[in-house]
PDB file of N, CA and C in Angstrom:
ATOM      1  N   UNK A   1     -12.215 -21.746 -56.896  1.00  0.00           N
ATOM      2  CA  UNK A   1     -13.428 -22.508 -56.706  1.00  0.00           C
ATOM      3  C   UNK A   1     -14.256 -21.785 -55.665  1.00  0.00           C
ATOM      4  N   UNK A   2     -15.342 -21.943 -56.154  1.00  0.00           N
ATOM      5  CA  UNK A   2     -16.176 -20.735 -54.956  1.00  0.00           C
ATOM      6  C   UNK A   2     -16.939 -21.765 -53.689  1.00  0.00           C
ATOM      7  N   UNK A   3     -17.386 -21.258 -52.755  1.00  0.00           N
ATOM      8  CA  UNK A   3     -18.209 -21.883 -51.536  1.00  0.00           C
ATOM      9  C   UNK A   3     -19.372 -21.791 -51.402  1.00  0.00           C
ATOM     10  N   UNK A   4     -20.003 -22.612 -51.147  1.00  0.00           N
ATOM     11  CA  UNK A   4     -21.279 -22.153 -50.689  1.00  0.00           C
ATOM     12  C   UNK A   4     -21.708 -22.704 -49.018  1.00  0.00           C
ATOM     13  N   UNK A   5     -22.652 -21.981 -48.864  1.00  0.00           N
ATOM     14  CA  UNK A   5     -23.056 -22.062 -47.692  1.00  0.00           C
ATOM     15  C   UNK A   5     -22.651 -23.331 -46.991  1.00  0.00           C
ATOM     16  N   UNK A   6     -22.337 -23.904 -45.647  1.00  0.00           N
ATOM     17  CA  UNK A   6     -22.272 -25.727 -45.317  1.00  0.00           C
ATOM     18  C   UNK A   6     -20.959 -26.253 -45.729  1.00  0.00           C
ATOM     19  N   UNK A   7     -20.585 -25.640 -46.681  1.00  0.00           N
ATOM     20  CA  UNK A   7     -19.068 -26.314 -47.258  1.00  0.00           C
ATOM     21  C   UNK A   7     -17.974 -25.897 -45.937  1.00  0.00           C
ATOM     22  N   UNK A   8     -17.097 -26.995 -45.712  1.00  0.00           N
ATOM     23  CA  UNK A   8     -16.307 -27.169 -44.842  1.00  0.00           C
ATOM     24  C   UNK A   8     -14.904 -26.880 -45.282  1.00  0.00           C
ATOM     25  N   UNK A   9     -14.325 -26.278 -45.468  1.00  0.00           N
ATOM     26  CA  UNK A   9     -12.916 -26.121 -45.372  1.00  0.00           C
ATOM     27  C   UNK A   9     -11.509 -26.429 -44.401  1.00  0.00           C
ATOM     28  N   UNK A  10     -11.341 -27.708 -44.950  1.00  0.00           N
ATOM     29  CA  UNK A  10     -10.248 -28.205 -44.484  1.00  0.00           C
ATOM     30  C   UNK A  10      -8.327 -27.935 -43.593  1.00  0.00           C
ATOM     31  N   UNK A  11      -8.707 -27.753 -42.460  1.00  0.00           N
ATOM     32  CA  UNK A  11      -6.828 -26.715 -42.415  1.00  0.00           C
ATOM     33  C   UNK A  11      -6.318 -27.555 -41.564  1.00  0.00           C
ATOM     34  N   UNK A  12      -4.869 -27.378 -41.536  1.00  0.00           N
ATOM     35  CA  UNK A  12      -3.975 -28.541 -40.755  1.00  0.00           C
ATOM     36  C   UNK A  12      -3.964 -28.076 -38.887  1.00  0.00           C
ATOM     37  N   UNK A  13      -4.241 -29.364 -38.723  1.00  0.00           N
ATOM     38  CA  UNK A  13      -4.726 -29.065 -36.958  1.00  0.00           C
ATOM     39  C   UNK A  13      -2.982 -29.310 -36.506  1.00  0.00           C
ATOM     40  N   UNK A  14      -2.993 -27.878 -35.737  1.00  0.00           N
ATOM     41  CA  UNK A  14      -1.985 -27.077 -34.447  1.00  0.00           C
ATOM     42  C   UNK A  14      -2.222 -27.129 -33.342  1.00  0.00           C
ATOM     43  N   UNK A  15      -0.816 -27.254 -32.830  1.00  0.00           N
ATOM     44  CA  UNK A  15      -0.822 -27.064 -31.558  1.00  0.00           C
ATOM     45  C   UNK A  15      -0.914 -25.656 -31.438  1.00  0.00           C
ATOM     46  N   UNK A  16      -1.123 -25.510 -29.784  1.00  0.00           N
ATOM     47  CA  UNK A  16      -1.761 -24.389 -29.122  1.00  0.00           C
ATOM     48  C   UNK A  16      -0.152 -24.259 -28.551  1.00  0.00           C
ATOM     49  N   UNK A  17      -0.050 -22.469 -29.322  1.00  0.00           N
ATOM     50  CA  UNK A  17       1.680 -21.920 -28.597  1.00  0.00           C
ATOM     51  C   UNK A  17       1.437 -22.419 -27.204  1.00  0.00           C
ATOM     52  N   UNK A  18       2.755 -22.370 -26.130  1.00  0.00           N
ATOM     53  CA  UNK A  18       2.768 -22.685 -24.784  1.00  0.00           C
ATOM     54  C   UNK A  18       2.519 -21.149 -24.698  1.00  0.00           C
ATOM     55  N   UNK A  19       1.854 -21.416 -23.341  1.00  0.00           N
ATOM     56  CA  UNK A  19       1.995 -20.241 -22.046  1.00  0.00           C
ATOM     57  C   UNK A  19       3.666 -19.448 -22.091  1.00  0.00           C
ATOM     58  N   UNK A  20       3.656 -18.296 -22.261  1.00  0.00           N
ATOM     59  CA  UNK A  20       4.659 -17.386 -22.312  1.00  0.00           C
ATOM     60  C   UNK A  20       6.137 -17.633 -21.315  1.00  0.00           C
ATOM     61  N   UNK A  21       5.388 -18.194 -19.846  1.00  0.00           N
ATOM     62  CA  UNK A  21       6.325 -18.597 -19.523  1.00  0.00           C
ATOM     63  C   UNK A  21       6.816 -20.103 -19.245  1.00  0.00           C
ATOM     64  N   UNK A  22       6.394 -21.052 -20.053  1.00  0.00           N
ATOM     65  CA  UNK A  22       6.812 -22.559 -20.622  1.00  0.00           C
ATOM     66  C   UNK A  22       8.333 -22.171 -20.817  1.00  0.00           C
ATOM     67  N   UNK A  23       9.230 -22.945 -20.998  1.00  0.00           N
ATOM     68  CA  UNK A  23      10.371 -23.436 -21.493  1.00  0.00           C
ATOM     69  C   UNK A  23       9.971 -23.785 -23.037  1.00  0.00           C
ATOM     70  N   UNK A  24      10.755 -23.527 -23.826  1.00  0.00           N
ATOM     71  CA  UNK A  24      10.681 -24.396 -25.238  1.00  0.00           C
ATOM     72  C   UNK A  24      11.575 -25.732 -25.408  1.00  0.00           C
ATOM     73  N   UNK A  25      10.735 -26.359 -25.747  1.00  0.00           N
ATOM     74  CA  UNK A  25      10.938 -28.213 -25.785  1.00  0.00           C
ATOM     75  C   UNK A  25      11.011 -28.263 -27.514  1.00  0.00           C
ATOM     76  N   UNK A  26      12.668 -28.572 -27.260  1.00  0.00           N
ATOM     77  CA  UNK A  26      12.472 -28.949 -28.858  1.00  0.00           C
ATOM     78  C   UNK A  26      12.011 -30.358 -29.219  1.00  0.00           C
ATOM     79  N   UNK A  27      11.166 -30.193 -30.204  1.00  0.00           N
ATOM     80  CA  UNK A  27      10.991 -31.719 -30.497  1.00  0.00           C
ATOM     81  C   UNK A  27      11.314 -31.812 -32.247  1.00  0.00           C
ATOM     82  N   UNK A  28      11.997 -32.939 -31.989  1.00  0.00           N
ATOM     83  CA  UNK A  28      13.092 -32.685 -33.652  1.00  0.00           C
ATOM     84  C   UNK A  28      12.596 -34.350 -34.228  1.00  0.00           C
ATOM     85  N   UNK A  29      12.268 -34.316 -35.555  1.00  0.00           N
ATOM     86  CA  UNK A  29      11.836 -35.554 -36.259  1.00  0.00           C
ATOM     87  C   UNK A  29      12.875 -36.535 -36.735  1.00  0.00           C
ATOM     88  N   UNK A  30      14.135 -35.702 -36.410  1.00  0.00           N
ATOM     89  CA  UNK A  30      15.426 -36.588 -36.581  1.00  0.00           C
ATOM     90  C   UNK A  30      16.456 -36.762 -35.857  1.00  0.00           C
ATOM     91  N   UNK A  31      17.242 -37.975 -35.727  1.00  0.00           N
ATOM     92  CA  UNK A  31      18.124 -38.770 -34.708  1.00  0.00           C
ATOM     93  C   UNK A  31      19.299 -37.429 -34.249  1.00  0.00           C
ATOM     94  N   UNK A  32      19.485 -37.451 -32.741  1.00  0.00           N
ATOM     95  CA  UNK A  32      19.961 -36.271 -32.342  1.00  0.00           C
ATOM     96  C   UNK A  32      20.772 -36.819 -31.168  1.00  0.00           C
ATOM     97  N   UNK A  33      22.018 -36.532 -31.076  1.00  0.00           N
ATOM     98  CA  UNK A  33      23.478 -36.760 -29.897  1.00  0.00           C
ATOM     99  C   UNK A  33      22.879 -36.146 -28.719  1.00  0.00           C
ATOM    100  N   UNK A  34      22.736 -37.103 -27.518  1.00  0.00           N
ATOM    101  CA  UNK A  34      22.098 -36.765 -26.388  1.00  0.00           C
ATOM    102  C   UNK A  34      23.264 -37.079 -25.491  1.00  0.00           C
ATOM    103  N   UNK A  35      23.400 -36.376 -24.742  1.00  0.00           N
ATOM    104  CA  UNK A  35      24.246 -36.627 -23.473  1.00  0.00           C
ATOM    105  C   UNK A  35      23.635 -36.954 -21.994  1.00  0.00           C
ATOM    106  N   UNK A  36      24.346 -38.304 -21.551  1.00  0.00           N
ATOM    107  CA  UNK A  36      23.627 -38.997 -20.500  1.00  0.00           C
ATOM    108  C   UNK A  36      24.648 -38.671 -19.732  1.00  0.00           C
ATOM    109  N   UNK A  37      24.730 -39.169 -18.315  1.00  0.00           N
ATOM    110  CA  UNK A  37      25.679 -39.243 -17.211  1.00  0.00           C
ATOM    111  C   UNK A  37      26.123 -40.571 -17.607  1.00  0.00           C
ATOM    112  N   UNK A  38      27.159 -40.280 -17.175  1.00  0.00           N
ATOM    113  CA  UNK A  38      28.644 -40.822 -17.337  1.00  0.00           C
ATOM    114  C   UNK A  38      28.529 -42.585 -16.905  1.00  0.00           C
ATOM    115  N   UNK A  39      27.879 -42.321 -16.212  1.00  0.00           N
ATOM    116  CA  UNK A  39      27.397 -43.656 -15.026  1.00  0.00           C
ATOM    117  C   UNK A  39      26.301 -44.891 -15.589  1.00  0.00           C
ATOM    118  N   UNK A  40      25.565 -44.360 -16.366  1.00  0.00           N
ATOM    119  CA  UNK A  40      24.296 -44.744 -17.396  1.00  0.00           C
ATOM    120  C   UNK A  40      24.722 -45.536 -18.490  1.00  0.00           C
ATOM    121  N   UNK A  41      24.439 -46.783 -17.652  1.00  0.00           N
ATOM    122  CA  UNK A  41      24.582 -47.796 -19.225  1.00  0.00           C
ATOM    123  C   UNK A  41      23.361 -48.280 -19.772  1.00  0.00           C
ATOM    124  N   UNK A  42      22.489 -47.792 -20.864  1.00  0.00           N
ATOM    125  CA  UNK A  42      21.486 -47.988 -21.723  1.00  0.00           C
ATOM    126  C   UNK A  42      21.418 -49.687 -21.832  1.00  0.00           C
ATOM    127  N   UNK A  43      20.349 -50.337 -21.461  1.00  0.00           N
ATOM    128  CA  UNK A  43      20.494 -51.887 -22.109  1.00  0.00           C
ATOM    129  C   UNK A  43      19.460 -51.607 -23.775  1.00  0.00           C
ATOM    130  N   UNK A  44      18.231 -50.685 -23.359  1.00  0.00           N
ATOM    131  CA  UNK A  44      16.953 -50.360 -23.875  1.00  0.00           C
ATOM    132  C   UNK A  44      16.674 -49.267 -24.318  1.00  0.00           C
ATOM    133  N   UNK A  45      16.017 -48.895 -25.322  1.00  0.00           N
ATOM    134  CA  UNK A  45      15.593 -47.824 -25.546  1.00  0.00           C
ATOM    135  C   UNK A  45      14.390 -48.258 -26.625  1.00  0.00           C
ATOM    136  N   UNK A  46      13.305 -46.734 -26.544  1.00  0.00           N
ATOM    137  CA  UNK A  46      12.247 -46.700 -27.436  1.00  0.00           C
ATOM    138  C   UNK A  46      11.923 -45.686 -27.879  1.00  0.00           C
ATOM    139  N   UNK A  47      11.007 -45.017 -28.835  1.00  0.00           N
ATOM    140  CA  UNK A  47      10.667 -43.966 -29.502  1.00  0.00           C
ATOM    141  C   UNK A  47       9.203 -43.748 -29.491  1.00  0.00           C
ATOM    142  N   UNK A  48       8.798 -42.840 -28.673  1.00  0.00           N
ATOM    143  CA  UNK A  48       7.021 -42.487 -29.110  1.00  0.00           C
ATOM    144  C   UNK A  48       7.226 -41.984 -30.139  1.00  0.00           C
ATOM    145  N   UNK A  49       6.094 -40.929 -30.744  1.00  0.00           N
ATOM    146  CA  UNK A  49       5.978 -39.861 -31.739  1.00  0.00           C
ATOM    147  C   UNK A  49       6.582 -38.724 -31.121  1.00  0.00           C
ATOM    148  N   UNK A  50       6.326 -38.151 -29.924  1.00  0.00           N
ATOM    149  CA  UNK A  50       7.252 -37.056 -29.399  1.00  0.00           C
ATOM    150  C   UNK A  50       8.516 -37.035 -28.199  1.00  0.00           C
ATOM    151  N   UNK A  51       8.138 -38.651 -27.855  1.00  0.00           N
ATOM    152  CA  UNK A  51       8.851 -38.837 -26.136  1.00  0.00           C
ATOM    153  C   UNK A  51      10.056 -39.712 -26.326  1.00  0.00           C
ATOM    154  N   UNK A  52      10.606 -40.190 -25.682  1.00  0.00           N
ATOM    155  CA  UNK A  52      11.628 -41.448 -25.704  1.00  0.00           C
ATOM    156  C   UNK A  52      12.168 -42.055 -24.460  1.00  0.00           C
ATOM    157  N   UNK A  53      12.492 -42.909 -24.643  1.00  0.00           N
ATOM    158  CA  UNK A  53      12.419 -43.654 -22.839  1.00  0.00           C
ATOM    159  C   UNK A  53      13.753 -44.785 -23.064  1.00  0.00           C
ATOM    160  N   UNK A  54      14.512 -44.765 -22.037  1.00  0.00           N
ATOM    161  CA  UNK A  54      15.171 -45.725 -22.126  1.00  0.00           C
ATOM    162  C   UNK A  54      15.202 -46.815 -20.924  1.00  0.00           C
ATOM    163  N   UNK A  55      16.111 -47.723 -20.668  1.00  0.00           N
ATOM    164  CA  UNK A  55      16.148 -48.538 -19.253  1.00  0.00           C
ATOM    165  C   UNK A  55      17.817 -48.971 -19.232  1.00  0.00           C
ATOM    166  N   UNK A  56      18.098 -48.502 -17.765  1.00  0.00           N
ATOM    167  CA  UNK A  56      19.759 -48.639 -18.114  1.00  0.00           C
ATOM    168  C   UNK A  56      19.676 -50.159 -17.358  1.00  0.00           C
ATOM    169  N   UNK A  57      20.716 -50.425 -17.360  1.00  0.00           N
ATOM    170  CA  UNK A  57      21.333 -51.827 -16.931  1.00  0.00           C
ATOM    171  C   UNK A  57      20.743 -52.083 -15.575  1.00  0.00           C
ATOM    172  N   UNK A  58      21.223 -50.560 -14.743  1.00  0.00           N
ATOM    173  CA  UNK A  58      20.405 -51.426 -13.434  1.00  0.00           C
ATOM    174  C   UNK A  58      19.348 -50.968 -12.758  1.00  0.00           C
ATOM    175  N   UNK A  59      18.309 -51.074 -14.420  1.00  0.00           N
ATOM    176  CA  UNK A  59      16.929 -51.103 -14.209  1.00  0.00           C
ATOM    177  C   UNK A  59      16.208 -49.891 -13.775  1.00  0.00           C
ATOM    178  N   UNK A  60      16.856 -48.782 -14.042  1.00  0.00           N
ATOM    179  CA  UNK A  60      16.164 -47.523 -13.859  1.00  0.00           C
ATOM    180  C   UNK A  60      15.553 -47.062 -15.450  1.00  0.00           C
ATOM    181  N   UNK A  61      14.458 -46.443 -15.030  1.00  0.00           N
ATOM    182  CA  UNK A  61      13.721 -46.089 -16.418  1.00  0.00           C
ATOM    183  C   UNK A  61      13.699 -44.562 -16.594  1.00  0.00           C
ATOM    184  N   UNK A  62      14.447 -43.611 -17.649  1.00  0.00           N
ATOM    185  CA  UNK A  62      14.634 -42.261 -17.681  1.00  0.00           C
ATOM    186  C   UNK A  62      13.891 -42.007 -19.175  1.00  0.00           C
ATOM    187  N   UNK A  63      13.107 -40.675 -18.993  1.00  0.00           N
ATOM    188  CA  UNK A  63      12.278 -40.118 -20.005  1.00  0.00           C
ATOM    189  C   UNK A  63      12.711 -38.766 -20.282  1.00  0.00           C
ATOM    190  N   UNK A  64      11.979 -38.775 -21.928  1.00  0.00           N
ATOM    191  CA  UNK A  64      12.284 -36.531 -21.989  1.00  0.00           C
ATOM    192  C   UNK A  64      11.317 -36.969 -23.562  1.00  0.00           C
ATOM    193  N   UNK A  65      11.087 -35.522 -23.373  1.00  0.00           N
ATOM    194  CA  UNK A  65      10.272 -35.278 -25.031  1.00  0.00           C
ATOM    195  C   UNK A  65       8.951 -34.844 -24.268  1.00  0.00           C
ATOM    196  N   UNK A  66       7.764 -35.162 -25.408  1.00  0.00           N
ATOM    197  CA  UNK A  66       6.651 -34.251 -25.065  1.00  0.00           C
ATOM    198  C   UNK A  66       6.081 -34.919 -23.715  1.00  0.00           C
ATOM    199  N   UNK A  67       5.560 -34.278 -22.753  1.00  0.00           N
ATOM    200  CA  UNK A  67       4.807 -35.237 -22.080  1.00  0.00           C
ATOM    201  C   UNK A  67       3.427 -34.914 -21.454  1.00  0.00           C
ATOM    202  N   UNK A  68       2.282 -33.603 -22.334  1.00  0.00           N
ATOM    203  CA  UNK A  68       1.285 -33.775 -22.598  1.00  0.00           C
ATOM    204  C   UNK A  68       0.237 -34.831 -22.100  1.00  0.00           C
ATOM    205  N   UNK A  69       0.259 -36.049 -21.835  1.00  0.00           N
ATOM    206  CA  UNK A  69      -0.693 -36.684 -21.521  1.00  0.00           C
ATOM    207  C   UNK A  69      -0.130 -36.996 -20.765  1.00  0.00           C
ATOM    208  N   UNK A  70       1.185 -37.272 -20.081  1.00  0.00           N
ATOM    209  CA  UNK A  70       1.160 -38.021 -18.569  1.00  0.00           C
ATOM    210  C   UNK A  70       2.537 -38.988 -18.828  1.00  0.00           C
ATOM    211  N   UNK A  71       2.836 -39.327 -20.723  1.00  0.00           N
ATOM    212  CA  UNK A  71       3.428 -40.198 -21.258  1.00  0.00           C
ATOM    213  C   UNK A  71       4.715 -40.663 -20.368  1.00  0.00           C
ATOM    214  N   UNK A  72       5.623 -39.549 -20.144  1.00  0.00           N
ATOM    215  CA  UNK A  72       6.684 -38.856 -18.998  1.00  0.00           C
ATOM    216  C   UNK A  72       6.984 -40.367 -18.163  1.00  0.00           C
ATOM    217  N   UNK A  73       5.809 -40.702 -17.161  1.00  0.00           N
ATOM    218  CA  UNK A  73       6.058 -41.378 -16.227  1.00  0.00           C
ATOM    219  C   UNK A  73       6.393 -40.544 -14.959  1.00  0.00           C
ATOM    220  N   UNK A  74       6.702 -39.177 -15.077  1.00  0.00           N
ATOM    221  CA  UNK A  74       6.647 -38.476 -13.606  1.00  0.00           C
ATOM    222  C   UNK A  74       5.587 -37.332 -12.982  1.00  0.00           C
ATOM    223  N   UNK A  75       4.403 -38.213 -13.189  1.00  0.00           N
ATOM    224  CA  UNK A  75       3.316 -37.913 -12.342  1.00  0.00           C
ATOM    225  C   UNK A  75       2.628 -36.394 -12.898  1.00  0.00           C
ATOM    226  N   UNK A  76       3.290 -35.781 -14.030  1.00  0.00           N
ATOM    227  CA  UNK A  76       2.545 -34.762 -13.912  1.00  0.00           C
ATOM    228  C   UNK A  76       2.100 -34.462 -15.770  1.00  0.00           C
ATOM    229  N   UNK A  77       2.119 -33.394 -16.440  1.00  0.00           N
ATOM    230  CA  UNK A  77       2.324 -33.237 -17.982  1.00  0.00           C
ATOM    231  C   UNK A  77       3.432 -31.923 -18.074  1.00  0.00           C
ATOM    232  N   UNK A  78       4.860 -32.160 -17.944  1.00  0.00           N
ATOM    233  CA  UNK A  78       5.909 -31.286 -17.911  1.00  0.00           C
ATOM    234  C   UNK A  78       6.291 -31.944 -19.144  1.00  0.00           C
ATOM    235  N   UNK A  79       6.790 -30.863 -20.294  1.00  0.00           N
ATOM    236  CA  UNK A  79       7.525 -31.506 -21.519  1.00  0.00           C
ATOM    237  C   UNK A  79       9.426 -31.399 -21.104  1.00  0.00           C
ATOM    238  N   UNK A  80      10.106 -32.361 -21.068  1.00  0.00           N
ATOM    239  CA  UNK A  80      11.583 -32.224 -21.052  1.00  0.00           C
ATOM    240  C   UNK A  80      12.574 -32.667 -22.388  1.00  0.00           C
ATOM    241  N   UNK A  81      13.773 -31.400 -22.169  1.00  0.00           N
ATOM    242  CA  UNK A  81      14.724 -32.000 -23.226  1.00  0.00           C
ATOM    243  C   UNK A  81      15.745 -33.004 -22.499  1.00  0.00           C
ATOM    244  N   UNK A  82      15.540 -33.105 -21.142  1.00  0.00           N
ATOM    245  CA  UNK A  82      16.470 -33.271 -20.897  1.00  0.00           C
ATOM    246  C   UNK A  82      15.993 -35.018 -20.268  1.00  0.00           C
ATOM    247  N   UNK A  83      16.546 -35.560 -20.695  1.00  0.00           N
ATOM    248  CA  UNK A  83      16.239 -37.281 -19.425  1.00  0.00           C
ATOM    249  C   UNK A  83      16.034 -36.668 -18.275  1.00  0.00           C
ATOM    250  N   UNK A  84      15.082 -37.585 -17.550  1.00  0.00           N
ATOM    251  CA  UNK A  84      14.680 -37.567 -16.126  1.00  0.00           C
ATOM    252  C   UNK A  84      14.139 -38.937 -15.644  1.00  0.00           C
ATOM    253  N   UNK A  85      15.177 -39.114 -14.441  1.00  0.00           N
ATOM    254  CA  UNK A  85      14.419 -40.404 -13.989  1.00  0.00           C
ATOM    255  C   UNK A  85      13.208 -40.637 -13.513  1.00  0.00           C
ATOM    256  N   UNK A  86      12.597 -41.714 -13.772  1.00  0.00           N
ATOM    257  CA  UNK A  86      11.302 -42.099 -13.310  1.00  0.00           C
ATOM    258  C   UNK A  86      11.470 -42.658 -11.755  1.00  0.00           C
ATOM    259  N   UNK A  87      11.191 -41.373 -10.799  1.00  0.00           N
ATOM    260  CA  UNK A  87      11.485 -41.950  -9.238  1.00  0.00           C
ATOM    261  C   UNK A  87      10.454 -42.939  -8.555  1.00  0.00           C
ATOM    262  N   UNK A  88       9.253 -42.544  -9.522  1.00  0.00           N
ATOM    263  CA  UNK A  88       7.811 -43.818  -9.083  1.00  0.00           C
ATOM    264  C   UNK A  88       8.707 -45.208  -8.971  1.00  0.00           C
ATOM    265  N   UNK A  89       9.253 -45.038  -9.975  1.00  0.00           N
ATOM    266  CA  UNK A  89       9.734 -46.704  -9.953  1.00  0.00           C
ATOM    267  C   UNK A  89      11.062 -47.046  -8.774  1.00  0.00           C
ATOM    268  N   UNK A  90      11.678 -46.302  -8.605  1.00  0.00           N
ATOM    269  CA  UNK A  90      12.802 -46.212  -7.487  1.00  0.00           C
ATOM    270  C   UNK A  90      11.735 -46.142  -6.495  1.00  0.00           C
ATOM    271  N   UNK A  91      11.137 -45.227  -6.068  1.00  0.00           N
ATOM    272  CA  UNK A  91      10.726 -45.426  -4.749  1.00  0.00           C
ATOM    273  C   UNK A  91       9.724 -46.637  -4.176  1.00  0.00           C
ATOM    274  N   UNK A  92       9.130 -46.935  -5.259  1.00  0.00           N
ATOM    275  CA  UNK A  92       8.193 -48.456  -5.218  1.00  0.00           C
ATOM    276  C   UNK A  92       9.248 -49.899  -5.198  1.00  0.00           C
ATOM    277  N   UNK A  93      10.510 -49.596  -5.409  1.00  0.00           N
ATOM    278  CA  UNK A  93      11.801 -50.933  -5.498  1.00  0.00           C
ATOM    279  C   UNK A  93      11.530 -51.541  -6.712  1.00  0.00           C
ATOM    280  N   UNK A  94      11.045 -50.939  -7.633  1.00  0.00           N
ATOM    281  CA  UNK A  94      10.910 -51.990  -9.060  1.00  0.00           C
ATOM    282  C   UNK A  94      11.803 -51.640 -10.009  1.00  0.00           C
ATOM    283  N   UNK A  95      12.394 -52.605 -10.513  1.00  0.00           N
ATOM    284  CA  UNK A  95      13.187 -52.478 -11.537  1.00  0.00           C
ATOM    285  C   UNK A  95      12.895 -52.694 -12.925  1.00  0.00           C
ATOM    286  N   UNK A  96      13.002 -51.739 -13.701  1.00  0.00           N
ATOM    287  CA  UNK A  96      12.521 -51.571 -14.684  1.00  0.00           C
ATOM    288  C   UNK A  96      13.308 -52.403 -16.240  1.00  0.00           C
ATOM    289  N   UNK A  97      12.504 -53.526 -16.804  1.00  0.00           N
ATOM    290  CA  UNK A  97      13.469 -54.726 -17.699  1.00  0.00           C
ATOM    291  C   UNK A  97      12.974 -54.056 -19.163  1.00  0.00           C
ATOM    292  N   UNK A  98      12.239 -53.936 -19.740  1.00  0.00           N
ATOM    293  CA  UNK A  98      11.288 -53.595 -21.093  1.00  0.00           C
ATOM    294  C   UNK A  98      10.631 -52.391 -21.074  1.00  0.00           C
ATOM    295  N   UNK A  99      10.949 -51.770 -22.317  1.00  0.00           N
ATOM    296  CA  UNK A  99      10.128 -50.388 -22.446  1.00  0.00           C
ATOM    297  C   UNK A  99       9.804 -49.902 -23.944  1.00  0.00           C
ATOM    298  N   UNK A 100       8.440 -49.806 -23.845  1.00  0.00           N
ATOM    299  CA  UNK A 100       8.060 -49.747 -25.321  1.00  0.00           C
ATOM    300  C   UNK A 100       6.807 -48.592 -25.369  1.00  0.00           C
ATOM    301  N   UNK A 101       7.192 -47.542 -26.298  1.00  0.00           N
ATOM    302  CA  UNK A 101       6.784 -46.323 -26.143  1.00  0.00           C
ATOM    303  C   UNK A 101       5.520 -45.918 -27.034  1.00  0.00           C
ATOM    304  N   UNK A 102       4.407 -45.489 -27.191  1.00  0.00           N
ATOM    305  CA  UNK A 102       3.577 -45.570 -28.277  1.00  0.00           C
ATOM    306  C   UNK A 102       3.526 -43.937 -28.351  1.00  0.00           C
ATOM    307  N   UNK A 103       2.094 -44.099 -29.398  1.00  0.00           N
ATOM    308  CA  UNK A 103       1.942 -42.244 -29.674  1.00  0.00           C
ATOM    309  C   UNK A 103       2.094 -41.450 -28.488  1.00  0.00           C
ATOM    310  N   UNK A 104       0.973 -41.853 -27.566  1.00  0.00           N
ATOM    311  CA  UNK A 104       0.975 -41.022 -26.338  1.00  0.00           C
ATOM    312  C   UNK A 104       1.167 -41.573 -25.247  1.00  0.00           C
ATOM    313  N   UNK A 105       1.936 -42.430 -25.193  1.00  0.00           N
ATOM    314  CA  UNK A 105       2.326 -43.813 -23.642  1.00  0.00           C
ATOM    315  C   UNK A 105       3.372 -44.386 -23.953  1.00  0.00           C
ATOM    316  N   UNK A 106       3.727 -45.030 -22.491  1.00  0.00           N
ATOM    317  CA  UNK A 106       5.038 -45.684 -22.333  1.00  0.00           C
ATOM    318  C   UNK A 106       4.509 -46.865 -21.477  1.00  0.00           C
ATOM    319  N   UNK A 107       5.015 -47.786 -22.068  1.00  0.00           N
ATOM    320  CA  UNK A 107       4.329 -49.337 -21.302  1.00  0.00           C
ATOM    321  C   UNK A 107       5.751 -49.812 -20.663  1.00  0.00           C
ATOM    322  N   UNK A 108       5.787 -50.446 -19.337  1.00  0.00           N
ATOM    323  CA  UNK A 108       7.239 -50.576 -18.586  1.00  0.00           C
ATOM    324  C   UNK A 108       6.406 -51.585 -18.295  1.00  0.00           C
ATOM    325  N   UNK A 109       7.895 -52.844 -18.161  1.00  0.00           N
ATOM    326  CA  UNK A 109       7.582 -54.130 -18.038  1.00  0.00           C
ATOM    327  C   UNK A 109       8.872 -54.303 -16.408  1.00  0.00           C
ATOM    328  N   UNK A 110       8.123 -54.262 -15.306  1.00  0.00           N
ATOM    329  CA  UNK A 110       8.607 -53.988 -14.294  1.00  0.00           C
ATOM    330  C   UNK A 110       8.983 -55.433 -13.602  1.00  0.00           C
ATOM    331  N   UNK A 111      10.356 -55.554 -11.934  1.00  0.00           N
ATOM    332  CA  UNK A 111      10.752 -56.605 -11.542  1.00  0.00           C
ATOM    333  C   UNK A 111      10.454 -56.314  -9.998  1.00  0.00           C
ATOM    334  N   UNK A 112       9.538 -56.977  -9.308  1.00  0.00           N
ATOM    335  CA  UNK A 112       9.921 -56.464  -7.871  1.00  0.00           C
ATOM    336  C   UNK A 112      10.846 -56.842  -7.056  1.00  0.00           C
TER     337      UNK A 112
END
């Protein structure tokens, strides 16, 4: 089919490779064996599109996956494979009860 002038051609929108020296963050579309500390009892968990968040029993809230917009919860846009606790919430004394993750956010339903 030929083009003419104005015609728009359609292509699938990419991400931009990381900076050379990034870490590679896998992000996998299917259910995957994660290893927590030993100590970590999960009451909660949720699923963005790239992130995931859980809340253990005594109310700490730990993240990993993409974190591009801030989603993370630790103050910056670092992508992790690995869980990381959310220390905002430790160091403020809130305990973290509900966590529900969207495309690009994590909504925490906090206890002071």
């Amino acid at each position: 089919v030929g083009s003419s002038p104005g015609d728009t051609e359609l292509t699938p929108c990419q991400e931009q490779p990381a900076a050379e020296d990034s870490a590679f963050i896998s992000i996998q579309a299917f259910p995957a064996l994660l290893d927590l500390p030993q100590d970590l009892e999960v009451s909660k968990v949720s699923c963005g599109s790239r992130h995931t968040a859980i809340v253990t029993r005594g109310g700490e809230l730990y993240t990993w996956g993409w974190g591009k917009y801030g989603q993370l919860g630790h103050g910056d846009n670092v992508s992790s494979d690995q869980p990381r606790r959310v220390e905002y919430l430790v160091a403020e004394g809130l305990r973290a009860e509900e966590v529900v993750c969207g495309p690009w956010t994590t909504y925490v339903c906090v206890l002071e």
